[in-house]
PDB file of N, CA and C in Angstrom:
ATOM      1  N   UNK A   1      16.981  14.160  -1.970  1.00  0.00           N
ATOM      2  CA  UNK A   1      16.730  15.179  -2.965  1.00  0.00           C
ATOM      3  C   UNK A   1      17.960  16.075  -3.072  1.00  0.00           C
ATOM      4  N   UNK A   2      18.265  16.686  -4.016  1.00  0.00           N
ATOM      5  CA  UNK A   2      19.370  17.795  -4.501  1.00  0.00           C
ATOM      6  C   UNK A   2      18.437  18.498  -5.305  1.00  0.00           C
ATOM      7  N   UNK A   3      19.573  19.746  -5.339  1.00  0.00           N
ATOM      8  CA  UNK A   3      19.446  21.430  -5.990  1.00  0.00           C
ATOM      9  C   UNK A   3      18.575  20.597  -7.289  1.00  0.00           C
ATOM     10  N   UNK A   4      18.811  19.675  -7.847  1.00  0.00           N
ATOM     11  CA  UNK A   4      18.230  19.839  -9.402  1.00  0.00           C
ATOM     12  C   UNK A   4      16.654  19.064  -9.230  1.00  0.00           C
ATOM     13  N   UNK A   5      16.520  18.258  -8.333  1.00  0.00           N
ATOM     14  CA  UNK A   5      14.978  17.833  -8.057  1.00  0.00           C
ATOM     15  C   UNK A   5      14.418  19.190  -7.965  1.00  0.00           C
ATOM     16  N   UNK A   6      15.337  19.693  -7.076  1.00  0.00           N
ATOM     17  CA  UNK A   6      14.296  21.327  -6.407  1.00  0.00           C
ATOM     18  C   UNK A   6      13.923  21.918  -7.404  1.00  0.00           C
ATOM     19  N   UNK A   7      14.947  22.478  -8.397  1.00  0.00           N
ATOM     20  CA  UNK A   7      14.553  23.584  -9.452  1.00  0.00           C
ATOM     21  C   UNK A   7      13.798  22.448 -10.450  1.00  0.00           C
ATOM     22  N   UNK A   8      13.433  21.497 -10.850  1.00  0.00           N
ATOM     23  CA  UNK A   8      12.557  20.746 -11.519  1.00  0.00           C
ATOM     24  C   UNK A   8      10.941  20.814 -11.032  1.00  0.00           C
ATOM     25  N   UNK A   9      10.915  21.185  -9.574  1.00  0.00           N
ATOM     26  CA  UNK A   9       9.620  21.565  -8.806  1.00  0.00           C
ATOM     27  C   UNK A   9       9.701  22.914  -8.997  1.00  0.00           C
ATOM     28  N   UNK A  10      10.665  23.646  -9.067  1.00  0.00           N
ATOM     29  CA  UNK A  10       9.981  25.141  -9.223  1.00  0.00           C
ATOM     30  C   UNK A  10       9.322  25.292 -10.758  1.00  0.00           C
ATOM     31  N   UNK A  11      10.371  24.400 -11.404  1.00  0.00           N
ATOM     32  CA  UNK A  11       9.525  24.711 -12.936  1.00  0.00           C
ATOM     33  C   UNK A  11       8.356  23.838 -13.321  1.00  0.00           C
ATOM     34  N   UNK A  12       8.138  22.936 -13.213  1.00  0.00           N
ATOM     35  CA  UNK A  12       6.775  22.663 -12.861  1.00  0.00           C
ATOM     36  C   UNK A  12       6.216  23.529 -11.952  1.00  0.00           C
ATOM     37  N   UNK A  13       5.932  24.061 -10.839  1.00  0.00           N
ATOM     38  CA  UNK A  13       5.266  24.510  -9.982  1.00  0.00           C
ATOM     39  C   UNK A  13       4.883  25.988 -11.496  1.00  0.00           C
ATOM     40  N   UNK A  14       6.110  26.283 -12.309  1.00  0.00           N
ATOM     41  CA  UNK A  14       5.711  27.263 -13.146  1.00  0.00           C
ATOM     42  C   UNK A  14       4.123  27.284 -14.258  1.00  0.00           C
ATOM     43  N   UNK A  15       4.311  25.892 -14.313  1.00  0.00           N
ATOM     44  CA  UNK A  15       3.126  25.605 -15.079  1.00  0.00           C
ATOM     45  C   UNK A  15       1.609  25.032 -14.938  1.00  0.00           C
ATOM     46  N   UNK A  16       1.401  25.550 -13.125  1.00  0.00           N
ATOM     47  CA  UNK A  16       0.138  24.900 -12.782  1.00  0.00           C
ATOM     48  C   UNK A  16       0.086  25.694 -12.108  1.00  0.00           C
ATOM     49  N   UNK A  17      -1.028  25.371 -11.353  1.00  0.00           N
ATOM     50  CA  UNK A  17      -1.480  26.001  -9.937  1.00  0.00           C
ATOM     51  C   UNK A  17      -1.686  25.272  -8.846  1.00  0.00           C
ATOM     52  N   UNK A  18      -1.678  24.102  -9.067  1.00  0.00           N
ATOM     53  CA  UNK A  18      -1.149  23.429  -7.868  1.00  0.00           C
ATOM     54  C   UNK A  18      -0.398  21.537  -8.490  1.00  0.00           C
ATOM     55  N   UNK A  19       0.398  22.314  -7.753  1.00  0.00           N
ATOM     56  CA  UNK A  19       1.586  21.197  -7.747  1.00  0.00           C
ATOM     57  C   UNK A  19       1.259  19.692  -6.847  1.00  0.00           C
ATOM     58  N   UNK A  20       1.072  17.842  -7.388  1.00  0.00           N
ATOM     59  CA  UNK A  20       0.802  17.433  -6.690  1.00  0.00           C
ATOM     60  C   UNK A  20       2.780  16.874  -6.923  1.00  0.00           C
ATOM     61  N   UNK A  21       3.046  15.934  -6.046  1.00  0.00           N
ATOM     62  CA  UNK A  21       4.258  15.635  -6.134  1.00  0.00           C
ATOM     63  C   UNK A  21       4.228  13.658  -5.073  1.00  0.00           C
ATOM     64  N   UNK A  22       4.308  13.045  -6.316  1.00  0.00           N
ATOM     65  CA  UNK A  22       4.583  11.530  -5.307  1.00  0.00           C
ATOM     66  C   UNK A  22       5.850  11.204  -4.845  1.00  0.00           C
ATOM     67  N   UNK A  23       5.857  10.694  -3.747  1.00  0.00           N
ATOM     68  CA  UNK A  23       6.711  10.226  -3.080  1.00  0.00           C
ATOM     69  C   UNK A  23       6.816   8.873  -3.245  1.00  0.00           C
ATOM     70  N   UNK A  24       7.867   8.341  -3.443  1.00  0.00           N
ATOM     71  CA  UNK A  24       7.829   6.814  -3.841  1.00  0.00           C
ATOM     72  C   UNK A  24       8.458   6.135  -2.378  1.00  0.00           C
ATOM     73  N   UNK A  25       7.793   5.160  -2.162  1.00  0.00           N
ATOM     74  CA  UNK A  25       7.947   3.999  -0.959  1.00  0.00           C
ATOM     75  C   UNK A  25       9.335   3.663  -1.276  1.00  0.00           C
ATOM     76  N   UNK A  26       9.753   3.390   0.548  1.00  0.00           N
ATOM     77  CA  UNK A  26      11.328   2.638   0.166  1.00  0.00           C
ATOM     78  C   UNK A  26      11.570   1.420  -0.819  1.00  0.00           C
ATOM     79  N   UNK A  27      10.476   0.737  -0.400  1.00  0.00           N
ATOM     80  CA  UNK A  27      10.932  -0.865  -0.805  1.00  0.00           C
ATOM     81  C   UNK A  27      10.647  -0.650  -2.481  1.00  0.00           C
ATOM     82  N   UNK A  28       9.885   0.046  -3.489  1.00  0.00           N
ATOM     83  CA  UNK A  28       9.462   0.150  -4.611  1.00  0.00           C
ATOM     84  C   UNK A  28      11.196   0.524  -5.074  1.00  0.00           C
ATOM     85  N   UNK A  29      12.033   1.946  -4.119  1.00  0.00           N
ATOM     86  CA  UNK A  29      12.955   2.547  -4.074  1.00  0.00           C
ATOM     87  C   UNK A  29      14.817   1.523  -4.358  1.00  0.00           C
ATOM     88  N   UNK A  30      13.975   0.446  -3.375  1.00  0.00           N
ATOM     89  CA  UNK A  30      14.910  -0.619  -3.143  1.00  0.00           C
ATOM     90  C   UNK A  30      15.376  -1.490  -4.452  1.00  0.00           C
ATOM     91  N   UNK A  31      13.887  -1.918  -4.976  1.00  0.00           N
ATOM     92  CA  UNK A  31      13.903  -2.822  -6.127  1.00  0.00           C
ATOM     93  C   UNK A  31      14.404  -1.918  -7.557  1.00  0.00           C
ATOM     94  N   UNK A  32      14.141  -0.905  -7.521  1.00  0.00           N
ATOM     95  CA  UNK A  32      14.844  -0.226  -8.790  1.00  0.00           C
ATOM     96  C   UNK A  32      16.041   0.112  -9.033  1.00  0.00           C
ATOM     97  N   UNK A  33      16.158   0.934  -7.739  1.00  0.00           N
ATOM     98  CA  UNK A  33      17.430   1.294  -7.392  1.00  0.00           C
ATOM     99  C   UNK A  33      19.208   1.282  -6.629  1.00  0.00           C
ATOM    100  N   UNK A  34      18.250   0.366  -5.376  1.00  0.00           N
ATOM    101  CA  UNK A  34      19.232  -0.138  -3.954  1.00  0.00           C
ATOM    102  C   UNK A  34      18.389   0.082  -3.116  1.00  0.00           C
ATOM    103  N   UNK A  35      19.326   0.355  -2.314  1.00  0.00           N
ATOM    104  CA  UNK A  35      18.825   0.400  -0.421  1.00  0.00           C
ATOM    105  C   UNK A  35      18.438   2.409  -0.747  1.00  0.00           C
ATOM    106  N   UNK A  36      17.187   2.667  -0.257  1.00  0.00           N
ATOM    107  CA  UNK A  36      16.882   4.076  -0.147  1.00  0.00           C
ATOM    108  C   UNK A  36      18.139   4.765   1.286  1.00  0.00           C
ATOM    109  N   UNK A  37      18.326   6.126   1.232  1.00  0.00           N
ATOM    110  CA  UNK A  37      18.933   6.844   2.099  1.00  0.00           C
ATOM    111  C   UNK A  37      17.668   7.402   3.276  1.00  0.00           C
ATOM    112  N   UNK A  38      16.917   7.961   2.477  1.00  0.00           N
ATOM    113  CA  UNK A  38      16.114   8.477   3.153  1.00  0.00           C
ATOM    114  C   UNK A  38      14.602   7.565   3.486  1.00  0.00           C
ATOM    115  N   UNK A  39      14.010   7.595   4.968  1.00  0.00           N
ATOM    116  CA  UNK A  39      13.220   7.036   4.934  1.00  0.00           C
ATOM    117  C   UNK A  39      11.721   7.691   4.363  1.00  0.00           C
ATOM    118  N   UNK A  40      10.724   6.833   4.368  1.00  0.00           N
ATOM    119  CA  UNK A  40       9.409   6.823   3.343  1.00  0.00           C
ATOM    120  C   UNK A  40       9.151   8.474   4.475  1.00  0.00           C
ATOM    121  N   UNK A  41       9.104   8.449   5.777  1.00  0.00           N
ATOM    122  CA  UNK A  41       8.675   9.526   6.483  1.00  0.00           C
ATOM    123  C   UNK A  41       9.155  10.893   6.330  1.00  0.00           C
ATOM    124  N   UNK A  42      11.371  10.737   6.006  1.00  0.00           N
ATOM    125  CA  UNK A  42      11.836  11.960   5.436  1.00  0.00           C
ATOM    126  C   UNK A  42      11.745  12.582   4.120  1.00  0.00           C
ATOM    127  N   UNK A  43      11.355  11.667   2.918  1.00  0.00           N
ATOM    128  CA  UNK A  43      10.968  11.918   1.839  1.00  0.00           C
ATOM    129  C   UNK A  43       9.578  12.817   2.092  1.00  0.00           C
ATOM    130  N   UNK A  44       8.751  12.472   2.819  1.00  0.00           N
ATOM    131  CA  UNK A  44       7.567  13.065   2.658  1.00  0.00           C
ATOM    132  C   UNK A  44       7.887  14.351   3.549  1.00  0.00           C
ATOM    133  N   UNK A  45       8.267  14.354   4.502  1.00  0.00           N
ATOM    134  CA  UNK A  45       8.408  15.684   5.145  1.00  0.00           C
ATOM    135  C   UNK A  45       9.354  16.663   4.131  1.00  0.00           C
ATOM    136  N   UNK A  46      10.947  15.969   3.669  1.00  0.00           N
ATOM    137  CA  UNK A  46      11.265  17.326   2.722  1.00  0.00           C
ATOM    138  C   UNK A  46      10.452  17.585   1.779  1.00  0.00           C
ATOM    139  N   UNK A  47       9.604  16.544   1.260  1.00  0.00           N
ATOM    140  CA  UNK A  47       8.543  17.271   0.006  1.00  0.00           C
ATOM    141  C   UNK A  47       7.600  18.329   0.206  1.00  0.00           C
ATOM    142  N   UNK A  48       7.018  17.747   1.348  1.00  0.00           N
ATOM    143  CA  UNK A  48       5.762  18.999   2.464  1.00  0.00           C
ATOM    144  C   UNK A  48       6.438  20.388   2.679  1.00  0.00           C
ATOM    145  N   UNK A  49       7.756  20.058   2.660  1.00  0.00           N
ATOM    146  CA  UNK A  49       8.218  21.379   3.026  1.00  0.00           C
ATOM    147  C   UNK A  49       8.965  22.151   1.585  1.00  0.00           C
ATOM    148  N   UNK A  50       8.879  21.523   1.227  1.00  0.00           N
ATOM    149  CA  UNK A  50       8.993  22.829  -0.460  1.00  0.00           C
ATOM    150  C   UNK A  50       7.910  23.257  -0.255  1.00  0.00           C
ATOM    151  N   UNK A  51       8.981  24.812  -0.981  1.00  0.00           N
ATOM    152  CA  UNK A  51       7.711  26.219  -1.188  1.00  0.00           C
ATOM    153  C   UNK A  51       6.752  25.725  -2.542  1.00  0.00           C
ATOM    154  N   UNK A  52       7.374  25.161  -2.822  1.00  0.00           N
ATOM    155  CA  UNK A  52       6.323  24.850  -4.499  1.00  0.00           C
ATOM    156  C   UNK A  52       5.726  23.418  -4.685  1.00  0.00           C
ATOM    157  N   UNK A  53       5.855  22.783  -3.595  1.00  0.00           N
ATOM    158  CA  UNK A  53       4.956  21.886  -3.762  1.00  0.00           C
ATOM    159  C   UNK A  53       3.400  22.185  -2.697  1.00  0.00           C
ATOM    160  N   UNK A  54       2.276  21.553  -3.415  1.00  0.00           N
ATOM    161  CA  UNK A  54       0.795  21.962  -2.993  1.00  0.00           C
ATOM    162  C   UNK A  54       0.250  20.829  -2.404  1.00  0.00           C
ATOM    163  N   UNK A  55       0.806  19.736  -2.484  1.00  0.00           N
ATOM    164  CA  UNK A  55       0.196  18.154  -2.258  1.00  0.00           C
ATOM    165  C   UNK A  55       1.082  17.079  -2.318  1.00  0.00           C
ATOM    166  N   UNK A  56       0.622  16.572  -1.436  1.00  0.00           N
ATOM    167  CA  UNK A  56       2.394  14.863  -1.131  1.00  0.00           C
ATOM    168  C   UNK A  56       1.295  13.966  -1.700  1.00  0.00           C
ATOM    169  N   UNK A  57       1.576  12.910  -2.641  1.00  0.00           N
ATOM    170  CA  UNK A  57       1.122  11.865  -2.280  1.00  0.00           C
ATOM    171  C   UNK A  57       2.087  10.332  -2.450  1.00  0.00           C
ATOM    172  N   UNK A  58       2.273   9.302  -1.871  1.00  0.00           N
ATOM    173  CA  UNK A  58       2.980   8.512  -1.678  1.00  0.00           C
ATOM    174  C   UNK A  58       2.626   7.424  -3.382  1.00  0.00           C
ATOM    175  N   UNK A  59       3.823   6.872  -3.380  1.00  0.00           N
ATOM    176  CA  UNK A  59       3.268   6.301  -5.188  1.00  0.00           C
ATOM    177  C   UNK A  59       3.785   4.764  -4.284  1.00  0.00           C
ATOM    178  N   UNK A  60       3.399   3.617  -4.836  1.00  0.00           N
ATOM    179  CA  UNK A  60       3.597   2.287  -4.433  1.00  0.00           C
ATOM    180  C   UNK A  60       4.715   2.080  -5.440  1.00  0.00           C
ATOM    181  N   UNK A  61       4.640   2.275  -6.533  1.00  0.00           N
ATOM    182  CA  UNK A  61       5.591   1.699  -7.527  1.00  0.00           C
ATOM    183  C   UNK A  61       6.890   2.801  -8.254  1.00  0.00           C
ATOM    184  N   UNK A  62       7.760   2.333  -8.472  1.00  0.00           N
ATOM    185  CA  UNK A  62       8.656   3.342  -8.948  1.00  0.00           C
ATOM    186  C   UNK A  62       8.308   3.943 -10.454  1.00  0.00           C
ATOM    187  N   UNK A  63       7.946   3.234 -11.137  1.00  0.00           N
ATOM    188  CA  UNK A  63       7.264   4.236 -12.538  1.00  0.00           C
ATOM    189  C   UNK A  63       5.689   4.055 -12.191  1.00  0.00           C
ATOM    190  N   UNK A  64       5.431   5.550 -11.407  1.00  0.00           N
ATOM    191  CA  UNK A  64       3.930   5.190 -11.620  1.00  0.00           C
ATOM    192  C   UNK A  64       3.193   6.045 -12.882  1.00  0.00           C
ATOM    193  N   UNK A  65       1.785   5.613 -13.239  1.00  0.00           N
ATOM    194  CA  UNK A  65       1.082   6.054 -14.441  1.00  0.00           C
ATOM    195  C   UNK A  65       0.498   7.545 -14.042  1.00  0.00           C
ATOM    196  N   UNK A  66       0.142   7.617 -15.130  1.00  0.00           N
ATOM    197  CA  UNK A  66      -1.280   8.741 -14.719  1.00  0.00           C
ATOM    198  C   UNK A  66      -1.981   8.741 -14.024  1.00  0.00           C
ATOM    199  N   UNK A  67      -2.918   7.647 -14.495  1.00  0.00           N
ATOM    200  CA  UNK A  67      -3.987   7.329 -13.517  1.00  0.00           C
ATOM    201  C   UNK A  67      -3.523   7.119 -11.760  1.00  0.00           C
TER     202      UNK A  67
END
C-alpha cells in the first residue's frame, strides 16, 4: 500500500459509516499482476490497522463484484 491507497480510504471512509475493505489473496495478486510483495497475512494486518477502515475481508479474485 502507498500514501494514495491511504487517502482513497479516508475518502471513502468520508462517505459511510463503516468502511468494509477486501484484501485480495496472493495467488489471485499473482495472476493479474506478478509475484505479490506483501504476504496475504501483511496485507490484512496493514488494512486492520488503518484508522478508517471498520472491516477486512479477504476477496478470492482480483476484480471482485458486489455481491
Amino acid at each position: 500500500m502507498h500514501s494514495g491507497h491511504f487517502n482513497a480510504l479516508r475518502q471513502a471512509k468520508e462517505l459511510c459509516e463503516t468502511l468494509v475493505v477486501g484484501v485480495i489473496k496472493s495467488d489471485a495478486i499473482a495472476k493479474a499482476k506478478g509475484p505479490p510483495i506483501m504476504t496475504d497475512e501483511e496485507r490484512l494486518s496493514l488494512a486492520s490497522a488503518c484508522k478508517w477502515v471498520d472491516e477486512v475481508v479477504i476477496q478470492e479474485t482480483y476484480d471482485p463484484t458486489i455481491e
